[in-house]
Protein backbone atom coordinates (compact mmCIF):
# COMPACT_ATOMS: atom_id res chain seq x y z
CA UNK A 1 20.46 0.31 2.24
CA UNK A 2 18.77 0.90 -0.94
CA UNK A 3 16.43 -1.77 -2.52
CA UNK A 4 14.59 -2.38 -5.92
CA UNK A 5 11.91 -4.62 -6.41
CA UNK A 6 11.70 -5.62 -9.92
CA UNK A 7 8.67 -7.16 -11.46
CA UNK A 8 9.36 -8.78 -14.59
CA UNK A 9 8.09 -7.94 -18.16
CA UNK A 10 5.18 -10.07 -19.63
CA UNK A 11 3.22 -10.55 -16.89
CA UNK A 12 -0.51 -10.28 -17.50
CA UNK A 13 -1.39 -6.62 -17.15
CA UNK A 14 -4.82 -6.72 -15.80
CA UNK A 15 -3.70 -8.89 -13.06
CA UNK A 16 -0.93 -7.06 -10.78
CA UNK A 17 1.55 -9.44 -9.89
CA UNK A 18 1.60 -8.84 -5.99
CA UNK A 19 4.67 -10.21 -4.90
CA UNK A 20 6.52 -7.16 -5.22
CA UNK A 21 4.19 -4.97 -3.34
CA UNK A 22 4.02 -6.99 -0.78
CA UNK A 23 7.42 -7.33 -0.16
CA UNK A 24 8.01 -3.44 -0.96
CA UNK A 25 5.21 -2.67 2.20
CA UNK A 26 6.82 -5.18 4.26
CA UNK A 27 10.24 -3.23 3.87
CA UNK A 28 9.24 0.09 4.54
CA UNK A 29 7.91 -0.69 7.52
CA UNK A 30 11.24 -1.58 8.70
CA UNK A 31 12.87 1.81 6.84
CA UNK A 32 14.36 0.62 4.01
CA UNK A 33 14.76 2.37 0.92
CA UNK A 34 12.58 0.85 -1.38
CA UNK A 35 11.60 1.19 -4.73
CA UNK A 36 9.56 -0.90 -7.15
CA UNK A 37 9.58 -1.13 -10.94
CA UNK A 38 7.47 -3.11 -13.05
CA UNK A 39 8.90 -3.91 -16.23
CA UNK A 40 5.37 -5.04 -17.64
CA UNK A 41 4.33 -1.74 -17.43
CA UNK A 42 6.80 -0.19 -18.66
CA UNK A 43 7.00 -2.38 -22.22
CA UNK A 44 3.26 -1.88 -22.34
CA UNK A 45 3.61 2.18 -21.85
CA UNK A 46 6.46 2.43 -24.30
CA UNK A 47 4.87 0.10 -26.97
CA UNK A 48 1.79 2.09 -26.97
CA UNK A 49 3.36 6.03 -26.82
CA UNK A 50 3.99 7.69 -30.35
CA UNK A 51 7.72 6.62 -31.10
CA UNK A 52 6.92 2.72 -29.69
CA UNK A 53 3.59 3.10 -32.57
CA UNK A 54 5.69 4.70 -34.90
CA UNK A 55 9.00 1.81 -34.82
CA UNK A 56 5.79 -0.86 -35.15
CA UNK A 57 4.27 0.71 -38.01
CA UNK A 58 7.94 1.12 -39.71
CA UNK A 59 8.48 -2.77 -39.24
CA UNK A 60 5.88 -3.80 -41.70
């Protein structure tokens, strides 16, 4: 069985939301396919690259 963990976007960045992890540690020790994605990070990464800068800076 595969798994995915999602942790939602707009959760504050500096503090990990550990929930997820938790649960994702918890599962592999039973051998589960787990993965984990946090959508917080992943807004925050593409906001902040060149094309997320460059979409803001067309916006205004």
């Amino acid at each position: 069985m595969k798994i995915l963990l999602i942790t939602p976007p707009m959760t504050q960045l500096n503090t990990p939301y550990p929930a997820t992890a938790y649960l994702t540690g918890f599962l592999k020790q039973y051998d589960y396919a787990v993965t984990q994605l946090d959508l917080a990070i992943d807004v925050f990464l593409n906001m902040v690259s060149r094309t997320g800068l460059e979409a803001i800076y067309d916006q205004r």
